[in-house]
C-alpha atoms as a PDB file:
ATOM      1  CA  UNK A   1     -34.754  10.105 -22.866  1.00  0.00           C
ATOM      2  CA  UNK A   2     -32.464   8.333 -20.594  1.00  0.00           C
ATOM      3  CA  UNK A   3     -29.852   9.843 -18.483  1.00  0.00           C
ATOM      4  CA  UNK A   4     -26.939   8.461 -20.697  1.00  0.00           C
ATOM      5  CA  UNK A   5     -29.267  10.035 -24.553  1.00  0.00           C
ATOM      6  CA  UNK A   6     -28.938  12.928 -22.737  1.00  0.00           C
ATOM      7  CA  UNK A   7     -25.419  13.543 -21.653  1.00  0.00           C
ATOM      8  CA  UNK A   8     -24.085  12.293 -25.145  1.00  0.00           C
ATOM      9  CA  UNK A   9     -26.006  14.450 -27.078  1.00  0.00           C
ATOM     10  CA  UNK A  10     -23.743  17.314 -25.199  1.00  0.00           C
ATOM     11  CA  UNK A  11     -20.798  15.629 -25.351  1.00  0.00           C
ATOM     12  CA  UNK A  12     -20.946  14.041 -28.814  1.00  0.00           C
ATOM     13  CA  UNK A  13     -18.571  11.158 -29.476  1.00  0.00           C
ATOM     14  CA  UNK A  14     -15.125  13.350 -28.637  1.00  0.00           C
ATOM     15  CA  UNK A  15     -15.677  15.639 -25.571  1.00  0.00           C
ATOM     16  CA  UNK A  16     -12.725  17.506 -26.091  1.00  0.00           C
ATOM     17  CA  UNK A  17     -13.932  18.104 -30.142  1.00  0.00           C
ATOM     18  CA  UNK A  18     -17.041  19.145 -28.844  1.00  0.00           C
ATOM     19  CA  UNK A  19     -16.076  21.525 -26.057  1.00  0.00           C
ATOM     20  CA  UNK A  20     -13.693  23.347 -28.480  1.00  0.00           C
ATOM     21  CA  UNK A  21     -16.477  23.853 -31.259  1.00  0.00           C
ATOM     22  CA  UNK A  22     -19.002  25.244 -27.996  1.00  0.00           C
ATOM     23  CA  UNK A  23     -16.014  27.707 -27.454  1.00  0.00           C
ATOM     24  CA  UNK A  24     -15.725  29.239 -31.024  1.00  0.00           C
ATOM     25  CA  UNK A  25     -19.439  28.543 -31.694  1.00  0.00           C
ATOM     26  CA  UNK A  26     -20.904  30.733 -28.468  1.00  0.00           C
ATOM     27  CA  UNK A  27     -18.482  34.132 -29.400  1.00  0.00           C
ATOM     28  CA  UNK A  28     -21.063  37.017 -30.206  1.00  0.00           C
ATOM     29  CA  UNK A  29     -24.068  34.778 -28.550  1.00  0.00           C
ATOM     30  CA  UNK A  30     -25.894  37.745 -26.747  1.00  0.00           C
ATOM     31  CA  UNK A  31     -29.315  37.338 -24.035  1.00  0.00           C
ATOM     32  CA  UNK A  32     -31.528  37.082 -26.369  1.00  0.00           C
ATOM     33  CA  UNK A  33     -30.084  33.965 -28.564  1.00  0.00           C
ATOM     34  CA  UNK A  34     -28.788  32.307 -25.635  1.00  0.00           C
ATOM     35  CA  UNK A  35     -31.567  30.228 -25.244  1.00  0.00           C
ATOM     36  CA  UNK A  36     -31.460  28.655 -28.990  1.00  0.00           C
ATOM     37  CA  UNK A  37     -27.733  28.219 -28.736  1.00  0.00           C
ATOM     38  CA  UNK A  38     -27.707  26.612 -25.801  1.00  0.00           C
ATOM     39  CA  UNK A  39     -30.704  24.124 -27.079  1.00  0.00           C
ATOM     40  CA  UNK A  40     -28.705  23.327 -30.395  1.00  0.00           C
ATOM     41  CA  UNK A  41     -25.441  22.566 -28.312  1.00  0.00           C
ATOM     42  CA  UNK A  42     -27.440  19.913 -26.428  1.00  0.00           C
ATOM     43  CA  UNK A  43     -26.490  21.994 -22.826  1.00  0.00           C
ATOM     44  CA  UNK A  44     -29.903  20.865 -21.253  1.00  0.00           C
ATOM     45  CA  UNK A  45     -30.699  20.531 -17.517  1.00  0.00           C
ATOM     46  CA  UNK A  46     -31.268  16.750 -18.096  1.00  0.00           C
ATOM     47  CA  UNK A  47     -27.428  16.594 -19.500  1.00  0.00           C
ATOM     48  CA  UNK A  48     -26.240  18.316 -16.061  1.00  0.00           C
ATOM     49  CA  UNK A  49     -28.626  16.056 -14.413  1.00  0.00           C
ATOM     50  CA  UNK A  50     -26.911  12.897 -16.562  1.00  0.00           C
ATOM     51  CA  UNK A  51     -23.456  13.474 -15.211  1.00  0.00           C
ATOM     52  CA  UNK A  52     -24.345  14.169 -12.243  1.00  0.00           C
ATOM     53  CA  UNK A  53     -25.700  10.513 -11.942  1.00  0.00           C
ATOM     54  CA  UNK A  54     -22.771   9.371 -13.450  1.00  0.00           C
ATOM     55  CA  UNK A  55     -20.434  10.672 -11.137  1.00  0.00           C
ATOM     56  CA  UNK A  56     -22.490   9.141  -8.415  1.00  0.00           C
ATOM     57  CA  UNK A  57     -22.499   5.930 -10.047  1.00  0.00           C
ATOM     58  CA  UNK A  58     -18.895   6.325 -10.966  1.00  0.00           C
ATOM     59  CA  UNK A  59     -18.441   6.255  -6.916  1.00  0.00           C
ATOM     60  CA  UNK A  60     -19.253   2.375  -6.948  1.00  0.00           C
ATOM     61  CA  UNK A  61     -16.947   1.706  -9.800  1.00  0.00           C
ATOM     62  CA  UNK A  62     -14.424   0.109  -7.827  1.00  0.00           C
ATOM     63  CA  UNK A  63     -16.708  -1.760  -5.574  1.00  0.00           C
ATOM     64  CA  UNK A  64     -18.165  -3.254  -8.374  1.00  0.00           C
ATOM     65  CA  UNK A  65     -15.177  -4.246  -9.940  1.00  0.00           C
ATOM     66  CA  UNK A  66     -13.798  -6.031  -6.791  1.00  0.00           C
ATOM     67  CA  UNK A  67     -16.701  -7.321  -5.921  1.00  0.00           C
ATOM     68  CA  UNK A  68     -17.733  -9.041  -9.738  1.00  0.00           C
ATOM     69  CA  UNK A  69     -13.956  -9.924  -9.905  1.00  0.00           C
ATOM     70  CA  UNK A  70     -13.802 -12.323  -7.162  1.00  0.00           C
ATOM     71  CA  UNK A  71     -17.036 -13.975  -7.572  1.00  0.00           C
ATOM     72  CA  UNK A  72     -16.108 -14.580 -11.585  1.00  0.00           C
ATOM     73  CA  UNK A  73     -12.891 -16.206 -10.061  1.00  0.00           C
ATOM     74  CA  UNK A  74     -14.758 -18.908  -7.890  1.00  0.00           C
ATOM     75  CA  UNK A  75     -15.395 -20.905 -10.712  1.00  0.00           C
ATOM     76  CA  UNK A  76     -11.847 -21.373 -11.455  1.00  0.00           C
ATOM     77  CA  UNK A  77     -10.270 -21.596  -7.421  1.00  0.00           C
ATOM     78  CA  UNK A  78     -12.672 -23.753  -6.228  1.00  0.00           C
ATOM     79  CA  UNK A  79     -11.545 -27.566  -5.864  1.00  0.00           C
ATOM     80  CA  UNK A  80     -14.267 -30.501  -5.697  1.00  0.00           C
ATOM     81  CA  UNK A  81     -15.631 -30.656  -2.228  1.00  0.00           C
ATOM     82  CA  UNK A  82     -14.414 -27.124  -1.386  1.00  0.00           C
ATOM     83  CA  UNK A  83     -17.376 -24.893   0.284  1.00  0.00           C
ATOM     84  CA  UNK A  84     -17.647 -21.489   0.675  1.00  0.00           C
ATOM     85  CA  UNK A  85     -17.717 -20.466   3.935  1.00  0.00           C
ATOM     86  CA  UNK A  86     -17.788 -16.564   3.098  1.00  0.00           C
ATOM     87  CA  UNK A  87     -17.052 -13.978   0.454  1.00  0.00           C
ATOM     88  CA  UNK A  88     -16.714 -10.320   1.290  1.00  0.00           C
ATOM     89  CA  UNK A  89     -17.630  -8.495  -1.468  1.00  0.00           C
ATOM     90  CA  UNK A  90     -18.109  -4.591  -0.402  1.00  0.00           C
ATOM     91  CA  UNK A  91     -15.875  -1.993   0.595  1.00  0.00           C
ATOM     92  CA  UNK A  92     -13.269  -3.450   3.596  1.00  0.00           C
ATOM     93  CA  UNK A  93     -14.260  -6.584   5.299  1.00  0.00           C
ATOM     94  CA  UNK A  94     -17.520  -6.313   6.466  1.00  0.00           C
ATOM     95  CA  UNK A  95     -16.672  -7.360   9.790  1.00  0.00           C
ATOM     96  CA  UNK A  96     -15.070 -10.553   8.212  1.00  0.00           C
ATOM     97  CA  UNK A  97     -11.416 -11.288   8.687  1.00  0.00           C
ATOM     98  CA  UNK A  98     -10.909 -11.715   4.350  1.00  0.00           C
ATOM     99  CA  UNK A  99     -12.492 -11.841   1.096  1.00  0.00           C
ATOM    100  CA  UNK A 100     -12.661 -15.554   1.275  1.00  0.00           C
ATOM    101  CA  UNK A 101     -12.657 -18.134   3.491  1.00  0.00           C
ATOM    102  CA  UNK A 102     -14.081 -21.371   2.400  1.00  0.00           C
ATOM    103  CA  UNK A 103     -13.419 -25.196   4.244  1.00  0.00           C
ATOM    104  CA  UNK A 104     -10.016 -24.888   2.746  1.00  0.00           C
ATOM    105  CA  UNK A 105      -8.531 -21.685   2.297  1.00  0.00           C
ATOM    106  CA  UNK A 106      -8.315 -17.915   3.236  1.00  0.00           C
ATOM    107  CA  UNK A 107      -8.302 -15.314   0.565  1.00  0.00           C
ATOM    108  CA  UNK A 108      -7.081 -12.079  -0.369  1.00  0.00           C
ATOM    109  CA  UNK A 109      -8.135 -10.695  -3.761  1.00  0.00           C
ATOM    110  CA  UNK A 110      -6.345  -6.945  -5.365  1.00  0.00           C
ATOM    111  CA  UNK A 111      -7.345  -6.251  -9.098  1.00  0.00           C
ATOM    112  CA  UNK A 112      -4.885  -3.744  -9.529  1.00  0.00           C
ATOM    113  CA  UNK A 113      -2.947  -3.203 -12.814  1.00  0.00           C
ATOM    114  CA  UNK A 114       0.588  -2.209 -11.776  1.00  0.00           C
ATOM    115  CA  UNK A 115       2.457   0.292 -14.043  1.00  0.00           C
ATOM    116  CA  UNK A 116       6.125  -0.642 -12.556  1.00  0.00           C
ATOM    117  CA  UNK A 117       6.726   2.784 -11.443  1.00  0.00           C
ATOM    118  CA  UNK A 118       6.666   4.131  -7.731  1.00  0.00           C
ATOM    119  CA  UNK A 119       3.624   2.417  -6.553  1.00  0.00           C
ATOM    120  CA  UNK A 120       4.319   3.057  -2.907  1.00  0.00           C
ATOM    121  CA  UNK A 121       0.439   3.054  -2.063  1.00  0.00           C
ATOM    122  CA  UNK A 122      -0.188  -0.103  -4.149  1.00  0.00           C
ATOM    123  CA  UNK A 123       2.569  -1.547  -2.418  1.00  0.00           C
ATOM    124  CA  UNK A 124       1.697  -0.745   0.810  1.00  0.00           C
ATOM    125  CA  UNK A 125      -1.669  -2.338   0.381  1.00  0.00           C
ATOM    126  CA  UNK A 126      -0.034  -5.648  -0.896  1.00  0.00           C
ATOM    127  CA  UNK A 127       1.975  -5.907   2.038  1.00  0.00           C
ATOM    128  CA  UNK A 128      -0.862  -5.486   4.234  1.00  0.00           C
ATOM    129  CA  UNK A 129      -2.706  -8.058   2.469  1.00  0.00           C
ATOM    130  CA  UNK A 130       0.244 -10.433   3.028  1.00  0.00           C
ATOM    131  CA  UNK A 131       1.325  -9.738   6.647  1.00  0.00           C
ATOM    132  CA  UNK A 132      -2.534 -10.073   7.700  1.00  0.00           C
ATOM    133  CA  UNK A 133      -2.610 -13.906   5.892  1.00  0.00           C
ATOM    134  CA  UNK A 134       0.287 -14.446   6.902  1.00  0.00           C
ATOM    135  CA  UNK A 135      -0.148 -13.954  10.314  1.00  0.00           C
ATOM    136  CA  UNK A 136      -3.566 -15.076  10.887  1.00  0.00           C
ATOM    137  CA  UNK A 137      -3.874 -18.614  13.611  1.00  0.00           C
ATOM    138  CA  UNK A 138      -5.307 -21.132  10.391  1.00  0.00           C
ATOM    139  CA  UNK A 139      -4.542 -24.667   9.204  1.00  0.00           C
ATOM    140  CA  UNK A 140      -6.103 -23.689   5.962  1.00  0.00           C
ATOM    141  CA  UNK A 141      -3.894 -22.627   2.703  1.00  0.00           C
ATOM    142  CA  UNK A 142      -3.425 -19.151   2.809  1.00  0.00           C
ATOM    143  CA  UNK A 143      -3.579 -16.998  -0.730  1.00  0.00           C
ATOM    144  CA  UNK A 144      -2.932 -13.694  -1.967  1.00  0.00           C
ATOM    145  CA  UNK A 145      -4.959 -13.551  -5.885  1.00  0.00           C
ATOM    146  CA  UNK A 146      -3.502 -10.324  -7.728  1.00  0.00           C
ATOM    147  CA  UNK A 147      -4.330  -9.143 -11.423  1.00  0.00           C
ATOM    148  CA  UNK A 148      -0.386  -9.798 -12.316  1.00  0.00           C
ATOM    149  CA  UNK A 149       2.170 -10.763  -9.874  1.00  0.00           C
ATOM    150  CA  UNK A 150       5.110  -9.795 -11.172  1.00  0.00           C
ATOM    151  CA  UNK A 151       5.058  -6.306  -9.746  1.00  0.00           C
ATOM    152  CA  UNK A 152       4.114  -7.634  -6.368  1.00  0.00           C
ATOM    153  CA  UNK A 153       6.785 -10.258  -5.907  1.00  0.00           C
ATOM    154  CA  UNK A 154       9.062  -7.991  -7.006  1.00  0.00           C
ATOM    155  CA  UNK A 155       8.128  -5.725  -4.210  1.00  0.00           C
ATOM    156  CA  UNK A 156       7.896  -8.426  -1.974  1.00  0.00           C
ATOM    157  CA  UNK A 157      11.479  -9.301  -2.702  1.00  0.00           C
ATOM    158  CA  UNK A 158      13.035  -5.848  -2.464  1.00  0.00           C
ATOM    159  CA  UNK A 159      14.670  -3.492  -0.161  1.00  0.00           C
ATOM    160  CA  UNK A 160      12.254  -1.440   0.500  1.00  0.00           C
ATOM    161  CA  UNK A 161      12.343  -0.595   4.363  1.00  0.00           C
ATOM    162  CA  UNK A 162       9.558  -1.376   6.085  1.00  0.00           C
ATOM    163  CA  UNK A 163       9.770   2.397   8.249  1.00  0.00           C
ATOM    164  CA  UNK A 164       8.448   3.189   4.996  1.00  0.00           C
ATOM    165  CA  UNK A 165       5.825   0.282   3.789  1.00  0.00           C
ATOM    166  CA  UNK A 166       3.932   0.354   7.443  1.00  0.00           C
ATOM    167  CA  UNK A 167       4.608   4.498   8.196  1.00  0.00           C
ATOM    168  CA  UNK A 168       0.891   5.075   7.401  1.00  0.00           C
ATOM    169  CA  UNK A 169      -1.087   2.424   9.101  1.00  0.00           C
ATOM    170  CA  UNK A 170      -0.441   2.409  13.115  1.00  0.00           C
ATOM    171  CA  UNK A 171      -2.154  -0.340  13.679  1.00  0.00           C
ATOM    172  CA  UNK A 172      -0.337  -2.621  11.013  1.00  0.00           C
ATOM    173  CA  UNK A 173       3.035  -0.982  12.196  1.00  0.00           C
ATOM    174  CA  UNK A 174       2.078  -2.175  15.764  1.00  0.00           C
ATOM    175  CA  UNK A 175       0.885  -5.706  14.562  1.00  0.00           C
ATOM    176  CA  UNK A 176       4.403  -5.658  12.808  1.00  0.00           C
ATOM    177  CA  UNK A 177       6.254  -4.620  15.605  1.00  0.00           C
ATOM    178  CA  UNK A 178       4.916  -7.247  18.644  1.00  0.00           C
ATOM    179  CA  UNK A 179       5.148  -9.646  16.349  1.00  0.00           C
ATOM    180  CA  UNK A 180       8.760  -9.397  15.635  1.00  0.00           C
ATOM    181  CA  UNK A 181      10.517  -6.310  16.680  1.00  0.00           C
ATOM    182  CA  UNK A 182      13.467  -5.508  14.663  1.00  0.00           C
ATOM    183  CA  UNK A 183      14.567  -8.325  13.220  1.00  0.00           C
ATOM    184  CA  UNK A 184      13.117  -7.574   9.693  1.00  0.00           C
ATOM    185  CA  UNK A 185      14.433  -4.189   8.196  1.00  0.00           C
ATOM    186  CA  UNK A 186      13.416  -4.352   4.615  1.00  0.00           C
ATOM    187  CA  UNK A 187      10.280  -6.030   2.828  1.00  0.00           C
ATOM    188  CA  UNK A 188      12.816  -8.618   1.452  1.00  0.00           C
ATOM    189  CA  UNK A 189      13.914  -9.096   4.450  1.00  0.00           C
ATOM    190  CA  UNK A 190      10.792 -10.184   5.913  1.00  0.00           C
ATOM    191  CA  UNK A 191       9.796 -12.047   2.883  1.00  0.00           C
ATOM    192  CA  UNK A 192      12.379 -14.327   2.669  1.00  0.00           C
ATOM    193  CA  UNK A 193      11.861 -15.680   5.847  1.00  0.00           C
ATOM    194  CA  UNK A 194       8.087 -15.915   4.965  1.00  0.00           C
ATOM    195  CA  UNK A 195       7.751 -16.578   1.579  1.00  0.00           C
ATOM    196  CA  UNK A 196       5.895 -19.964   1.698  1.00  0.00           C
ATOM    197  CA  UNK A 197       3.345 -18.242   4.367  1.00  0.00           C
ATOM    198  CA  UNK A 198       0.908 -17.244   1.363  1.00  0.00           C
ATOM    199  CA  UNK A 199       0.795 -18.416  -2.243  1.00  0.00           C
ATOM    200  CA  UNK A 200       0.528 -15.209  -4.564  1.00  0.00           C
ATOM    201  CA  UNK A 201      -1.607 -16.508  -7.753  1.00  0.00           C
ATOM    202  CA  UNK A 202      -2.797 -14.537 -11.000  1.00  0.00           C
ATOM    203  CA  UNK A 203      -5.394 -14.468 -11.681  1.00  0.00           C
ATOM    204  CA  UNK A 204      -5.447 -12.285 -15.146  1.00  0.00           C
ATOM    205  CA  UNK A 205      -6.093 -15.419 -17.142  1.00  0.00           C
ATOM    206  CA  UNK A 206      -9.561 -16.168 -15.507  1.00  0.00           C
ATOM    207  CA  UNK A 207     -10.249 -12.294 -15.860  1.00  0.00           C
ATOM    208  CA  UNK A 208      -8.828 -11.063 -19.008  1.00  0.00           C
ATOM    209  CA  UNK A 209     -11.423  -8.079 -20.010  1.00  0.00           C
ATOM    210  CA  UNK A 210     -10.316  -6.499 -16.496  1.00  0.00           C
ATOM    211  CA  UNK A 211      -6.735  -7.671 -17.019  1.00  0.00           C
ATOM    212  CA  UNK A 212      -6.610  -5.637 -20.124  1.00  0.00           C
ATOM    213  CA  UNK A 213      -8.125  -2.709 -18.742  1.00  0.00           C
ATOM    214  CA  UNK A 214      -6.688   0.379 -17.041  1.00  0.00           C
ATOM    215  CA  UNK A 215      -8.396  -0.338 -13.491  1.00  0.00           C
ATOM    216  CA  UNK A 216      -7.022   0.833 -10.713  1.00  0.00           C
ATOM    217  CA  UNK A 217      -8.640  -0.362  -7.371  1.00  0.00           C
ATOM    218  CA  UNK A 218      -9.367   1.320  -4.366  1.00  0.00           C
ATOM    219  CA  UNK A 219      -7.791  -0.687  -0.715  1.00  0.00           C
ATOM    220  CA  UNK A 220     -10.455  -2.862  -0.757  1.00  0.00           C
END
């Protein structure tokens, strides 16, 4: 029996269902039944054993996710004679600057699925992503791919202060700051004197199964 046999004959096709007929079901269940009960409710070692390999696998979820989601999108970016130079496809950089870099771009990817609510984190990853293309020393076209972009350029044109977008990364906030000082004191601020630093494209129509799911992505 494989691991994921074994964890659904516990958990049956509605956990919750399940866990509240175990509840009723094991009232009055003394030592000496135990054993049988717990064999007919499918509560096996091999079921603990299942989720616990879930979980671990759960772990790479994310990775996964970024990492399938920008190679699925090279079909679609790339332009005849383009070459990757590139692709960073595991947690952070890998020692490389971005995601992508090919002969004629740099590349940011964030599959995120933005509920329009306070999405200060997701925010402050966007803006990190943007600052950091924007700023790097390149001739090559510069671009920020995002499941949706309406969120983000929202964001990007708003008044939230930057105190608050680059309070919990130092090293950005120092980047930031030598850079250019004070003269930005909003996100809006700063992206309307930089808007046409790095094109923001969406890429939800070249990755529509993940577009439609509920993913939300670690700060790749």
């Amino acid at each position: 029996m494989n691991f994921v046999n074994a964890l659904t004959q516990f958990t049956g096709p509605d956990l919750t269902a399940t866990l509240s007929r175990i509840e009723a079901a094991v009232q009055g269940v003394t030592a000496t039944d135990c054993k049988g009960f717990l064999e007919g409710t499918g509560a096996s070692r091999e079921a603990l054993g299942a989720a616990a390999e879930l979980k671990r696998q759960a772990g790479q979820i994310n990775v996964t996710i970024h990492a399938l989601g920008i190679l699925l999108c090279l079909p679609h970016l790339l332009e005849p004679g383009e070459r990757v130079e590139y692709v960073s496809l595991g947690a952070g950089n890998t020692g490389r600057a971005f995601d992508l870099e090919t002969n004629l771009r740099i590349a940011e990817f964030k599959f995120i699925n933005w509920r329009g609510g306070a999405e200060s984190i997701r925010q402050n990853g966007v803006f990190k992503d943007y600052l950091l293309l924007a700023l790097y020393p390149t001739a090559k076209r510069k671009h920020l791919y995002l499941l949706g972009t309406d969120h983000a350029v929202k964001f990007l044109r708003g008044g939230r202060a930057l105190s608050s977008v680059l309070s919990r990364n130092d090293k950005l906030q120092r980047i930031f700051t030598e850079q250019f000082g004070d003269a930005y004191r909003t996100v809006g601020d700063y992206y309307a004197a930089h808007a046409c630093d790095v094109r923001i494209e969406d890429v939800s129509p070249w990755l529509s199964d993940l577009a439609e799911g509920l993913i939300v992505e670690l700060d790749l």
